[in-house]
Protein backbone atom coordinates (compact mmCIF):
# COMPACT_ATOMS: atom_id res chain seq x y z
CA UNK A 1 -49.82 -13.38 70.45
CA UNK A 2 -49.43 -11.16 67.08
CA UNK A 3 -45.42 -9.39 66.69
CA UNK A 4 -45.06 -6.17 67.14
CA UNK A 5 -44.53 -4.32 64.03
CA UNK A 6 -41.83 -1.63 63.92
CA UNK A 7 -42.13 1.70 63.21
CA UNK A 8 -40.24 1.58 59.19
CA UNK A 9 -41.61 2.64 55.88
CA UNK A 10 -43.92 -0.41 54.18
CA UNK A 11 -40.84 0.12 51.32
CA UNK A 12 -39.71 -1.93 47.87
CA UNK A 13 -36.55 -0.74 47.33
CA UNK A 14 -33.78 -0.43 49.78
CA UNK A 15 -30.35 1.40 48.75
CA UNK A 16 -26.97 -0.36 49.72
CA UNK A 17 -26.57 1.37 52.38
CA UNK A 18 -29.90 0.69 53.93
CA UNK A 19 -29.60 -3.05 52.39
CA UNK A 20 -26.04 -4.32 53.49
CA UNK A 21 -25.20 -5.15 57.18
CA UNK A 22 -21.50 -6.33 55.75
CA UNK A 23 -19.74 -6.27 52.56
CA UNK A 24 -16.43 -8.07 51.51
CA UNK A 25 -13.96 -8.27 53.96
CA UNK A 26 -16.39 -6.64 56.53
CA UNK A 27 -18.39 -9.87 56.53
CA UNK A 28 -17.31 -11.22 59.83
CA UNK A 29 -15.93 -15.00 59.69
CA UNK A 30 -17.79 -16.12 62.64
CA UNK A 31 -20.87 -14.97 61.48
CA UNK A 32 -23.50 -17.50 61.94
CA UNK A 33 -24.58 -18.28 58.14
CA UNK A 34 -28.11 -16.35 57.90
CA UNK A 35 -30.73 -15.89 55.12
CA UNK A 36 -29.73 -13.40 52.46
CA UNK A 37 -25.97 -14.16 52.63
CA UNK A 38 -24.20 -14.07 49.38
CA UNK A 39 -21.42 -16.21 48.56
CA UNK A 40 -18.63 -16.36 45.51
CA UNK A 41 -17.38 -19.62 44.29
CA UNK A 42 -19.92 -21.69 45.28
CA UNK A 43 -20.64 -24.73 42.85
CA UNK A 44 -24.31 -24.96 41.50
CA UNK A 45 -25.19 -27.75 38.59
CA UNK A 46 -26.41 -27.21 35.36
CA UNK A 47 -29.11 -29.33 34.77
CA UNK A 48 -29.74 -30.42 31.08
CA UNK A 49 -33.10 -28.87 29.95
CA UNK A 50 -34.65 -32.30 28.71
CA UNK A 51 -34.49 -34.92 30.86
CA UNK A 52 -32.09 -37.14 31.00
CA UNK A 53 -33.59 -40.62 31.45
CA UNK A 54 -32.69 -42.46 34.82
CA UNK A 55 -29.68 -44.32 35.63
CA UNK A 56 -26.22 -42.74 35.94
CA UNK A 57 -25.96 -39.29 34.54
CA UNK A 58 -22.95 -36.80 34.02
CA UNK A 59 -23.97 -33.28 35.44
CA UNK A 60 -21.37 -30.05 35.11
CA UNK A 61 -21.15 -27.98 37.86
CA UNK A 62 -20.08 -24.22 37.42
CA UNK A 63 -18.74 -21.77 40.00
CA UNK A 64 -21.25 -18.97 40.81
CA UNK A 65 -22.26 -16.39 42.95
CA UNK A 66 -24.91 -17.57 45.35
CA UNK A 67 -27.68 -16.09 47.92
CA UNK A 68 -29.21 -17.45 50.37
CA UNK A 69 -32.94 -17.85 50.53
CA UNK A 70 -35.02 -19.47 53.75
CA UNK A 71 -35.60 -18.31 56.98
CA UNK A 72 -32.65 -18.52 59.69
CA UNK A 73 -34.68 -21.55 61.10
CA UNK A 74 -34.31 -23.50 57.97
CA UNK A 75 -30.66 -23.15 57.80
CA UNK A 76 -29.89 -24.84 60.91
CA UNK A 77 -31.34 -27.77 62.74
CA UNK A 78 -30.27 -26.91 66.40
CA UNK A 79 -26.80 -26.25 66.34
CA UNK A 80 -26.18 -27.77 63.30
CA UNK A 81 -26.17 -26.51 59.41
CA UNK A 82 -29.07 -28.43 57.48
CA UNK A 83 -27.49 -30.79 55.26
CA UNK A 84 -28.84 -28.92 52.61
CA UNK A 85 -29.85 -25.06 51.91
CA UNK A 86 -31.76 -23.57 49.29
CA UNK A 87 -29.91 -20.65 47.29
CA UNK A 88 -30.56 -18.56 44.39
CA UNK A 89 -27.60 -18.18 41.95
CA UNK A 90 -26.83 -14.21 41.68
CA UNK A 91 -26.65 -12.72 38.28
CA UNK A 92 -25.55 -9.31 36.31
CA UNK A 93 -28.65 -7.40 34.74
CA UNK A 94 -28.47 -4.90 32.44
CA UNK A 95 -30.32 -2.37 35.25
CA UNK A 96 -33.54 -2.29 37.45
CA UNK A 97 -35.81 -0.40 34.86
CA UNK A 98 -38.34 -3.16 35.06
CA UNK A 99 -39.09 -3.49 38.61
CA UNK A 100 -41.52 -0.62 37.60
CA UNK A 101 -41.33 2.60 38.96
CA UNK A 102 -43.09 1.69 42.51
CA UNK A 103 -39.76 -1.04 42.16
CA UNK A 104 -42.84 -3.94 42.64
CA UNK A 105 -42.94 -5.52 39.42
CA UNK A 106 -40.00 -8.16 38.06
CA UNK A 107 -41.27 -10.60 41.57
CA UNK A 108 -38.73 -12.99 40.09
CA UNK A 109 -36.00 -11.41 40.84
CA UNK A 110 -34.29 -9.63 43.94
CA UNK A 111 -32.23 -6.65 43.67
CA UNK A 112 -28.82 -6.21 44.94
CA UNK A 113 -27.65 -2.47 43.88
CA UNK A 114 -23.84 -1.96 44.14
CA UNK A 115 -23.00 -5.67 45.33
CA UNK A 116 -19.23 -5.85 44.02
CA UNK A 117 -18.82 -1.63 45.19
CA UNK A 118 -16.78 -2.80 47.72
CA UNK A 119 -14.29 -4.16 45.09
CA UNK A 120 -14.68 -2.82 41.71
CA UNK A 121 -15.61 0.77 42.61
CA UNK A 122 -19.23 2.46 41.97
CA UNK A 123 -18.73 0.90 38.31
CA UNK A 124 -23.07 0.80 37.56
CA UNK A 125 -23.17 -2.98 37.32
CA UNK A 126 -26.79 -4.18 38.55
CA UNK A 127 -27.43 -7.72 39.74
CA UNK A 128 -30.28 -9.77 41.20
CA UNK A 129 -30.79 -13.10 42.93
CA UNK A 130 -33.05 -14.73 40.79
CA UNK A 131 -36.25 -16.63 42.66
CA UNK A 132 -36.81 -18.55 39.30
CA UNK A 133 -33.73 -20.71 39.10
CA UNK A 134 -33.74 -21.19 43.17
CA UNK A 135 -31.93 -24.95 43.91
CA UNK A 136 -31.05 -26.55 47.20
CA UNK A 137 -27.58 -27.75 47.71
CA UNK A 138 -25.24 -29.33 50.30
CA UNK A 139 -24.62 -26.77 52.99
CA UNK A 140 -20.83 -27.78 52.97
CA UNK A 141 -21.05 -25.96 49.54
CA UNK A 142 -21.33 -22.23 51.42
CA UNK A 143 -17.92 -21.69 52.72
CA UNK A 144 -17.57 -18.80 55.16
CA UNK A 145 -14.65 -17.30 53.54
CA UNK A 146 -16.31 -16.81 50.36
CA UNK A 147 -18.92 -14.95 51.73
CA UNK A 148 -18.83 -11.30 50.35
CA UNK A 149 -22.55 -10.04 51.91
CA UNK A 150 -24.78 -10.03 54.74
CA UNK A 151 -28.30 -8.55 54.78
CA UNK A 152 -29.46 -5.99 56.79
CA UNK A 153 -32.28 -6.94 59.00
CA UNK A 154 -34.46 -4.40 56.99
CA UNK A 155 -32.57 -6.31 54.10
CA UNK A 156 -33.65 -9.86 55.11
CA UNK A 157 -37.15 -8.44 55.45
CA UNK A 158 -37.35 -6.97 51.88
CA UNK A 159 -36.65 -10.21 50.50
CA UNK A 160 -38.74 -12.22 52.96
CA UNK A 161 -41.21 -9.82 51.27
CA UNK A 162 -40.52 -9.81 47.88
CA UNK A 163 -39.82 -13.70 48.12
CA UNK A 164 -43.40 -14.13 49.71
CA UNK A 165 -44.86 -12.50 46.77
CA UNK A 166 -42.84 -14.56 44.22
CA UNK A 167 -43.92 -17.97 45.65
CA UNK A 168 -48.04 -16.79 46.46
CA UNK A 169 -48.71 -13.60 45.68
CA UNK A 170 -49.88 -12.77 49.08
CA UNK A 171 -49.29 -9.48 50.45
CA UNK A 172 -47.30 -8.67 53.09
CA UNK A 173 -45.51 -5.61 54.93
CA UNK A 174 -41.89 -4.72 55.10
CA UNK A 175 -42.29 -4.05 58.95
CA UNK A 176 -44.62 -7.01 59.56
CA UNK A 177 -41.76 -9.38 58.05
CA UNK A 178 -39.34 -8.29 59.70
CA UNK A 179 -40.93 -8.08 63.20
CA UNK A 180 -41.43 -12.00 62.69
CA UNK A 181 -37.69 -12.49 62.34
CA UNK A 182 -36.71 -10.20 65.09
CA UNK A 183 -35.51 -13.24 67.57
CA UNK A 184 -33.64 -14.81 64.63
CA UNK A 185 -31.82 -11.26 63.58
CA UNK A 186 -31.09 -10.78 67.72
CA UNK A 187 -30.16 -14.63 68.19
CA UNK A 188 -27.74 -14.52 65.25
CA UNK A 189 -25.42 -11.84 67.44
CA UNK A 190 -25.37 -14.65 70.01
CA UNK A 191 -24.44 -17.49 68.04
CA UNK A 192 -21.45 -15.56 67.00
CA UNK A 193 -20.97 -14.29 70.97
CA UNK A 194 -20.90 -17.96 71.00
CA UNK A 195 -18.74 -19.09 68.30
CA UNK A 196 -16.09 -16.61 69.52
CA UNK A 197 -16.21 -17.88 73.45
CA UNK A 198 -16.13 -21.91 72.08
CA UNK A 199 -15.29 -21.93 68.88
CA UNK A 200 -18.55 -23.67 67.53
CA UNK A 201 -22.20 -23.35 68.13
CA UNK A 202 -21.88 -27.22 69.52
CA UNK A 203 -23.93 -26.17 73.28
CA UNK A 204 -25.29 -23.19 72.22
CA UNK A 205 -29.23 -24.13 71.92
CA UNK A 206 -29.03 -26.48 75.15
CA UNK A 207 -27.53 -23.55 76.54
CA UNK A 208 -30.61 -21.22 75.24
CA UNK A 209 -33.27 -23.45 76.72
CA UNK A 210 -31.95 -24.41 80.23
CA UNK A 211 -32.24 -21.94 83.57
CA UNK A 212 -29.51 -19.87 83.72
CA UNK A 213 -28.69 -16.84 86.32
CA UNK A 214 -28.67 -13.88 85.01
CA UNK A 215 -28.80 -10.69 87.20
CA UNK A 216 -29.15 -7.93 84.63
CA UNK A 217 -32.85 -9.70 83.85
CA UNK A 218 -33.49 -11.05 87.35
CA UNK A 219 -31.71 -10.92 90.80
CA UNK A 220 -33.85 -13.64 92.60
CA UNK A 221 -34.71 -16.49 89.86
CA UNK A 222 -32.99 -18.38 86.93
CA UNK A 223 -34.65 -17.51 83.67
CA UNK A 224 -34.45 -19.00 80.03
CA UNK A 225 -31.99 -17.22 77.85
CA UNK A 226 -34.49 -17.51 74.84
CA UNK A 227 -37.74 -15.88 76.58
CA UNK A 228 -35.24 -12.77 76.29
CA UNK A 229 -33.71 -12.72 73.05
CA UNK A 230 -36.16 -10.13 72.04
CA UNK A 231 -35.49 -7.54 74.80
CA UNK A 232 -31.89 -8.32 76.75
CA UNK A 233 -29.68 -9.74 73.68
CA UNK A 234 -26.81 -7.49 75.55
CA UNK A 235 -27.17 -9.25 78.69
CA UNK A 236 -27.20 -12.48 76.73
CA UNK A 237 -23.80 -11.82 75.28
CA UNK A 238 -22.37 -10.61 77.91
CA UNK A 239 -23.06 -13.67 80.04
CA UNK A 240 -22.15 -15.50 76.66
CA UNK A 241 -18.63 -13.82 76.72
CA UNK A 242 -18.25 -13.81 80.38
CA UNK A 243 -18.52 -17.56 80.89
């Protein structure tokens, strides 16, 4: 069974406003991390550009900033982070002039128009997260706190999009990617029901697989919290919050 694609533009370019779901201290804490989340101060090594020989080497590490790259379902194995995540570091640009003027060209790189607005003012600075220097790190290396962005889910889709096109050059649509992250967008809103009611997500995917009464989906019969993720997520939290 294909997804449904919603009704949005086939775009390349998003504008903050349409990109962002959360900026700086609007970036909840109990947030499930998700794909396209940026983080400050996270520690990324600078590999020497010949290599090294084997054995025992010195490598630097460097604060940077930091976004997130796979799909929600490579960030977590069941209600646990991955041990390790693959990120791109964030950079400043001097604009966006050669994305091209459809904003398709420069597949390398991802745009992220007005990312520090929330701190520094509308001051013009441009960066991107750059698909070319992508690296995979420990997950205990993204610290919640330091998170200053979450994507939009027309956001995520853009750079499922423009990420697809980086790695094979396949084309895809904005609407088709993001119809085939639509659980993961709605299920992220219940791991953080989740987190609030317990705490941690420790529970939460047993809990999404077993029978559970719910009345606002169906008065006679247990059903499966994840067969409805799609099309009740408000019942789901409220059971969630209720419990």
């Amino acid at each position: 069974m294909g997804f449904m694609e919603p009704a949005v533009p086939d775009l390349n370019w998003l504008e903050p406003e349409q990109l962002y779901f959360s900026v700086g201290h609007d970036c909840e804490i109990d947030r499930p991390l998700f794909q396209g989340d940026i983080f400050t101060d996270t520690l990324l090594p600078v590999l020497p550009r010949k290599p090294p020989g084997s054995g025992v080497q010195q490598v630097e590490f460097v604060e940077s900033v930091v976004m997130i790259i796979p799909h929600p379902c490579q960030c977590y194995h069941g209600d646990n982070l991955r041990k390790f995540i693959t990120v791109a570091p964030v950079t400043q640009v001097l604009g966006y002039e050669n994305f091209g003027a459809d904003r398709t060209g420069k597949k390398d790189a991802f745009a992220l128009p007005d990312l520090f607005a929330w701190q520094n003012g509308n001051d013009g600075v441009s960066y991107i997260a750059d698909f070319g220097r992508i690296v995979s790190i420990p997950s205990s290396y993204l610290v919640l706190k330091s998170r200053i962005a979450c994507l939009s889910h027309m956001g995520m889709g853009l750079l499922s999009k423009r990420f697809i096109a980086f790695q094979s050059r396949v084309p895809s649509r904005l609407g088709e990617v993001m119809a085939a992250t639509q659980h993961q967008w709605n299920e992220a809103f219940l791991m953080q029901a989740w987190v609030q009611k317990y705490g941690k997500l420790k529970g939460f995917s047993t809990w999404m697989r077993s029978e559970v009464m719910i009345p606002a989906i169906s008065e006679h019969a247990p059903v499966v919290p994840s067969d409805y993720v799609t099309s009740s997520t408000p019942n789901l939290i409220e059971v969630i919050s209720a419990e």
